[in-house]
Protein backbone atom coordinates (compact mmCIF):
# COMPACT_ATOMS: atom_id res chain seq x y z
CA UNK A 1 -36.38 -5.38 17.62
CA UNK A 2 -34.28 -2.47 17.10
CA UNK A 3 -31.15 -4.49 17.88
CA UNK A 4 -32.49 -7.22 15.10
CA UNK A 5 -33.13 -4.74 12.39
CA UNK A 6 -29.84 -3.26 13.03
CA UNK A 7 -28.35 -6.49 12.78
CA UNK A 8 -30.27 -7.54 9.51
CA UNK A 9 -29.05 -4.03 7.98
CA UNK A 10 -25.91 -4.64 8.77
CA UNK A 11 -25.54 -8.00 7.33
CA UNK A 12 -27.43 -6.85 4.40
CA UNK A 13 -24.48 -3.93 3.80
CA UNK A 14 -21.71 -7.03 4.53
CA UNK A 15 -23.38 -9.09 1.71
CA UNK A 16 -23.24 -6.25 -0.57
CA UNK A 17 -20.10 -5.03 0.05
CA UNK A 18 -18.84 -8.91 -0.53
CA UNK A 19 -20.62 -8.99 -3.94
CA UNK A 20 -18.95 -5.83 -5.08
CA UNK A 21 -16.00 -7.32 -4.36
CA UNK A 22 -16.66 -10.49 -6.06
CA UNK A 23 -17.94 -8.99 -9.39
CA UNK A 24 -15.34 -7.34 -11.81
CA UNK A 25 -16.54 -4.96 -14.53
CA UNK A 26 -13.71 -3.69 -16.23
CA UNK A 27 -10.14 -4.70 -17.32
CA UNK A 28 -7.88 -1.77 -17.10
CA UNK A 29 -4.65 -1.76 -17.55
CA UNK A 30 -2.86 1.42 -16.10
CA UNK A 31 0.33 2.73 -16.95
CA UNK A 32 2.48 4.67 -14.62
CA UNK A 33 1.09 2.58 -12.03
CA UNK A 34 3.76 3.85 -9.45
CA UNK A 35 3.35 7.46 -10.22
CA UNK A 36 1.29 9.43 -7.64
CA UNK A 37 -1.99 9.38 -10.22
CA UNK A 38 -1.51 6.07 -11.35
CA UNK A 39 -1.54 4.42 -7.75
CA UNK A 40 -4.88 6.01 -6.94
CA UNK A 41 -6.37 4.94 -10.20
CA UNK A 42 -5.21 1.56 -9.44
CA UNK A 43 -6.78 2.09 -5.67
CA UNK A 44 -10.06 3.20 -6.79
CA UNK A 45 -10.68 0.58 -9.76
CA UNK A 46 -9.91 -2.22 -7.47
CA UNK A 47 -12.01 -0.64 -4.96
CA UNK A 48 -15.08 -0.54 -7.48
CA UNK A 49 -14.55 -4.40 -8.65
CA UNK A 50 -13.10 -3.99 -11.64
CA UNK A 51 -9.46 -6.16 -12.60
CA UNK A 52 -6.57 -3.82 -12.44
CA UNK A 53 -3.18 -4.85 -14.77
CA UNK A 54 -0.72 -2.49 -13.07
CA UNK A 55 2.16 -1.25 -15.62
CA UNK A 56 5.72 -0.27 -14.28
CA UNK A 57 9.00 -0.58 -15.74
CA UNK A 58 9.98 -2.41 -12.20
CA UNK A 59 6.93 -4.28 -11.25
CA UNK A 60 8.05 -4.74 -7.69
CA UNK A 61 7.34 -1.00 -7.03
CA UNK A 62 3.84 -1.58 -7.05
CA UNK A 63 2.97 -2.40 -3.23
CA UNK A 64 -0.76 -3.17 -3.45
CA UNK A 65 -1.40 -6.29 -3.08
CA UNK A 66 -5.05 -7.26 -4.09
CA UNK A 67 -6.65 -10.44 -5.94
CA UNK A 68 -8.07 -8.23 -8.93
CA UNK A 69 -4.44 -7.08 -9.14
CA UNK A 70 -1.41 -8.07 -11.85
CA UNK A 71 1.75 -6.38 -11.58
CA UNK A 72 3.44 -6.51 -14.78
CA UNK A 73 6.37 -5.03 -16.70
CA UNK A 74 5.86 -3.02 -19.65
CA UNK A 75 7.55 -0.43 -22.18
CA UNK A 76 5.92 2.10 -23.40
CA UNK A 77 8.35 3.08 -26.02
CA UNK A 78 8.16 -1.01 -27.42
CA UNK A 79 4.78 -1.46 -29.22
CA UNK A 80 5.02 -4.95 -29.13
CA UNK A 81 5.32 -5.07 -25.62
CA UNK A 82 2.40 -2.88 -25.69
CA UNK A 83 0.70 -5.04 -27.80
CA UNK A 84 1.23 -8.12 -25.63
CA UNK A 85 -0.37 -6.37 -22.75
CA UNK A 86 -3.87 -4.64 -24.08
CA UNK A 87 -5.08 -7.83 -25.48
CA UNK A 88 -8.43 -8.15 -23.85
CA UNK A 89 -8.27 -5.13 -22.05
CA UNK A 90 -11.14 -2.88 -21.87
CA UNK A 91 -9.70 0.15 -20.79
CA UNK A 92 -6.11 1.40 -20.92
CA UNK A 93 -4.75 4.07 -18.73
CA UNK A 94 -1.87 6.34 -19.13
CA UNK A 95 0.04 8.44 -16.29
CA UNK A 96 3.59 9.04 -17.13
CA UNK A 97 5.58 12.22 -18.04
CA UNK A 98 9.27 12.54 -18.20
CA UNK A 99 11.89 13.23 -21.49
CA UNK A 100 13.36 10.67 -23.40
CA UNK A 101 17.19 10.89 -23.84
CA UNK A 102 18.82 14.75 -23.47
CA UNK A 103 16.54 15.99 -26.24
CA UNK A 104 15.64 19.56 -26.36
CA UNK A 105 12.62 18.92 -28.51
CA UNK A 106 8.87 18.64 -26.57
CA UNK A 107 8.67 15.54 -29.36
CA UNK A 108 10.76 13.24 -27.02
CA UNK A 109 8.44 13.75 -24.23
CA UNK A 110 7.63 10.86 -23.08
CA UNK A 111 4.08 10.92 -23.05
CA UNK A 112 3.94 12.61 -26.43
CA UNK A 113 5.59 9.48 -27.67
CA UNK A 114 3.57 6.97 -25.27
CA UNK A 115 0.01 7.74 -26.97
CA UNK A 116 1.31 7.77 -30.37
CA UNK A 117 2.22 4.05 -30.43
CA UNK A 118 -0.79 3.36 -27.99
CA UNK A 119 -2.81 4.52 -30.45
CA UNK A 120 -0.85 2.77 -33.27
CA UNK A 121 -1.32 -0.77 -31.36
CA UNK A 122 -4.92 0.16 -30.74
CA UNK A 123 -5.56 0.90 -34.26
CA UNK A 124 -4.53 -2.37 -35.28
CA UNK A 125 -7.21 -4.40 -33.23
CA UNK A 126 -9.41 -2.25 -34.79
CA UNK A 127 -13.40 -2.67 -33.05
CA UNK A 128 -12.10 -5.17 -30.05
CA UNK A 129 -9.49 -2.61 -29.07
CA UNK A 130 -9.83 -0.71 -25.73
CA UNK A 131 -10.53 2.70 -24.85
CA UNK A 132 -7.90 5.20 -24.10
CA UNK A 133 -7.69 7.25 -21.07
CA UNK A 134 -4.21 9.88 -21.61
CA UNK A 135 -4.00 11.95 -18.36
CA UNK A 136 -2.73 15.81 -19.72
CA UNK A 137 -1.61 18.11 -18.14
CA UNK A 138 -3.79 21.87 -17.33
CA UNK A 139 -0.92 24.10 -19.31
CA UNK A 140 -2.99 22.37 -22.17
CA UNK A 141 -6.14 24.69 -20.85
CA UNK A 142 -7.34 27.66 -22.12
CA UNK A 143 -6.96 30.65 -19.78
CA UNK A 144 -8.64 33.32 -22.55
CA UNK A 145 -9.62 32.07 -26.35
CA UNK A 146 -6.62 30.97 -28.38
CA UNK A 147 -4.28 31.08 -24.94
CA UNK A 148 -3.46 28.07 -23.17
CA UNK A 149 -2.32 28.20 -19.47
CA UNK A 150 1.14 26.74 -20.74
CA UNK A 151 1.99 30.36 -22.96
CA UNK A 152 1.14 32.24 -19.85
CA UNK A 153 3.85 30.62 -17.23
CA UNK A 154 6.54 32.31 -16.90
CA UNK A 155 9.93 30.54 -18.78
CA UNK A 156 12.24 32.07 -16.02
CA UNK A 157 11.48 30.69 -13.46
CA UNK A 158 10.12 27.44 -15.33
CA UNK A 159 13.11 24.47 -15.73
CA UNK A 160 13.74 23.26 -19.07
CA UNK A 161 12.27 19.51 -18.43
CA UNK A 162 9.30 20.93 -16.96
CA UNK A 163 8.72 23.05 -19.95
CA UNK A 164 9.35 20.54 -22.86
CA UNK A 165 6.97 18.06 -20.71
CA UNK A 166 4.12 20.24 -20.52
CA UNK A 167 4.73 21.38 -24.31
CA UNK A 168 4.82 17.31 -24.74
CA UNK A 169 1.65 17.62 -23.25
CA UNK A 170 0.16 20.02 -25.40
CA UNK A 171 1.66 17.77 -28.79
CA UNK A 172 -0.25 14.88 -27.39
CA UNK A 173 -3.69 16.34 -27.15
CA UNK A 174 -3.06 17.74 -30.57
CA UNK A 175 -2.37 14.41 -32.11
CA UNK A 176 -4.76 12.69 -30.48
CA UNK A 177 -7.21 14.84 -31.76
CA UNK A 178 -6.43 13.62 -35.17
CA UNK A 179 -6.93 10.84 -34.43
CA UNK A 180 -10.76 8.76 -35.37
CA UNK A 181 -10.28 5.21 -35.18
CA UNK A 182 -9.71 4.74 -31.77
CA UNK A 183 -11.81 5.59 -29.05
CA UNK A 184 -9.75 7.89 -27.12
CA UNK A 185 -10.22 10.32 -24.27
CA UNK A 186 -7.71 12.98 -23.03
CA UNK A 187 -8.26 13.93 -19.08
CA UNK A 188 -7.02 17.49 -17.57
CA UNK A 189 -6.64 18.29 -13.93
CA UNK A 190 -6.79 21.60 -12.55
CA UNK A 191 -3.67 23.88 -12.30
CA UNK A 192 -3.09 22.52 -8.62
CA UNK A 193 -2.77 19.38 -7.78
CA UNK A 194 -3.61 18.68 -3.80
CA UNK A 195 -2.99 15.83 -1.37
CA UNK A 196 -6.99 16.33 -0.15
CA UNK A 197 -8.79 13.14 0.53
CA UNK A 198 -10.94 11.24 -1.71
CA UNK A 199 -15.24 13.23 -1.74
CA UNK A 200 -16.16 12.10 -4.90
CA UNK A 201 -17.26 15.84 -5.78
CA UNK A 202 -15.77 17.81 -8.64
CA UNK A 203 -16.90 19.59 -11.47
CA UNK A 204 -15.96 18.80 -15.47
CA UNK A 205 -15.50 20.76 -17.38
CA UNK A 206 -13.72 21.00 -21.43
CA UNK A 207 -11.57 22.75 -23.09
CA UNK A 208 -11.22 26.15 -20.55
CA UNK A 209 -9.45 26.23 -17.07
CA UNK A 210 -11.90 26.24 -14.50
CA UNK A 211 -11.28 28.25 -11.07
CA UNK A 212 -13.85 28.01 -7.85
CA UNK A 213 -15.38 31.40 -6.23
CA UNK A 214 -11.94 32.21 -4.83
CA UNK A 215 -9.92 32.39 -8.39
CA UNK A 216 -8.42 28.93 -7.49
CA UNK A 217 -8.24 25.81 -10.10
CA UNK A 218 -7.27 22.83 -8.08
CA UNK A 219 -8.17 19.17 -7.55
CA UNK A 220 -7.09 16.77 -5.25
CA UNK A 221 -5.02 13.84 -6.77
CA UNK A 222 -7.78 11.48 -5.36
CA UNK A 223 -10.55 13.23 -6.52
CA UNK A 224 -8.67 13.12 -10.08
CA UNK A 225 -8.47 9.62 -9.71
CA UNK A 226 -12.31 9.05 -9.27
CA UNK A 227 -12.93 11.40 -12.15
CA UNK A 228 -10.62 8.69 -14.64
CA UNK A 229 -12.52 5.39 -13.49
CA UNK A 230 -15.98 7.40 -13.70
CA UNK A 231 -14.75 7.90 -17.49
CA UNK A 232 -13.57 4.37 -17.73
CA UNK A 233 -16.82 2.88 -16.63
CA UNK A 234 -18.78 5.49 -18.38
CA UNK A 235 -17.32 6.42 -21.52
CA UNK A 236 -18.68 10.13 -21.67
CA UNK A 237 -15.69 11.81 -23.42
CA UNK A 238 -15.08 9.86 -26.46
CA UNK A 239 -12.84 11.42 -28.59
CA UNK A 240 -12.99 14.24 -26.28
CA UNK A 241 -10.71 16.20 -23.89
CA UNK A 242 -12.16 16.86 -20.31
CA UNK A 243 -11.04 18.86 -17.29
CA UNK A 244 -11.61 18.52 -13.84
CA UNK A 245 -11.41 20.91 -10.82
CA UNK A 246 -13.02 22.16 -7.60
């Protein structure tokens, strides 16, 4: 009997594991698929049913293979490209950094740039556009009121890119909060990033960088990624920046 109801629980699991698989939720579209946050994001919303569109400037960098999965190319400094790719999207996702050209000027950081005509596209579908997800960066946290982690690093020992992407950083969480026509959402890891596996535990937080018992503010890259689908199938930040850390 034992053996049976072992059997039955275990087929029982099987079937529901199958039906998960079968049923998609979500379209999301993730840019910066290739990136080392984008390729978890596009791991963990395939792995919860939804239909993944996969974004890279050289689609044959994406190596998942998966039958909820397009690989596409796309621009993010074309809007019509953009445009021809969130059409019936529910959800777009963006993970990219870098600096246009050999600007000095934390305006041609790339993902400064990348929301703005996002959010331009976005705005023109008006109430059947999709939601926004920008990954930030944590110098955009507040380490005392009025002081973000990003005035406290030291510019020495900082290189130049590095800076004018996390200023970037900072300019796109400052537009975006001008913005009130699209439903947008602006997601913060912790100040260290970790290779840690995937437990689904975290806390979120807003606006203020948050350390565990020890002083530390970190998150594992996985657990980051669980953190942006939970948003994308929940929607509990709209218009809203959120942080999230051990």
């Amino acid at each position: 009997m034992r053996y049976l109801a072992a059997m039955l629980v275990s087929l029982s699991l099987g079937m529901s594991a199958a039906h998960a698989e079968d049923t998609v939720r979500l379209k999301i579209l993730v840019y910066g698929a290739t990136g080392n946050i984008g390729s978890l994001v596009v791991d963990e919303a395939l792995s919860r049913g939804h239909a993944v569109t996969a974004v890279s400037r050289d689609p044959t960098q994406i190596k998942q293979s998966h039958r909820n999965l397009s690989a596409v190319k796309g621009d993010l400094l074309d809007e019509d490209s953009i445009a021809g790719l969130v059409v019936d999207q529910d959800v777009v996702i963006i993970s990219v950094r870098g600096i246009i050209g050999k600007s000095k000027s934390p305006e041609s950081a790339l993902q400064r740039i990348a929301v703005e005509k996002v959010v331009n596209v976005l705005r023109d579908l008006n109430c059947s556009s999709p939601r926004l997800i920008h990954v930030g960066g944590a110098g955009t946290l507040e380490v005392e009121p009025g002081v973000l982690y990003a005035d406290k690093l030291p510019k020495v020992f900082l290189p130049k890119s590095l800076e004018l992407e996390i200023r970037g950083q900072v300019l796109a969480l400052e537009y975006l909060r001008t913005v009130d026509d699209v439903k947008w959402s602006y997601a913060t890891p912790a100040k260290n990033f970790t290779n840690g596996a995937r437990t689904g535990e975290f806390r979120l937080g807003g606006d203020q960088l948050m350390e565990n018992a020890k002083g530390r503010s970190k998150i594992s890259r996985a657990d980051f990624a669980v953190a942006l689908v939970d948003e994308a199938e929940n929607a509990n930040y709209v218009r809203q920046r959120f942080s999230v850390a051990y």
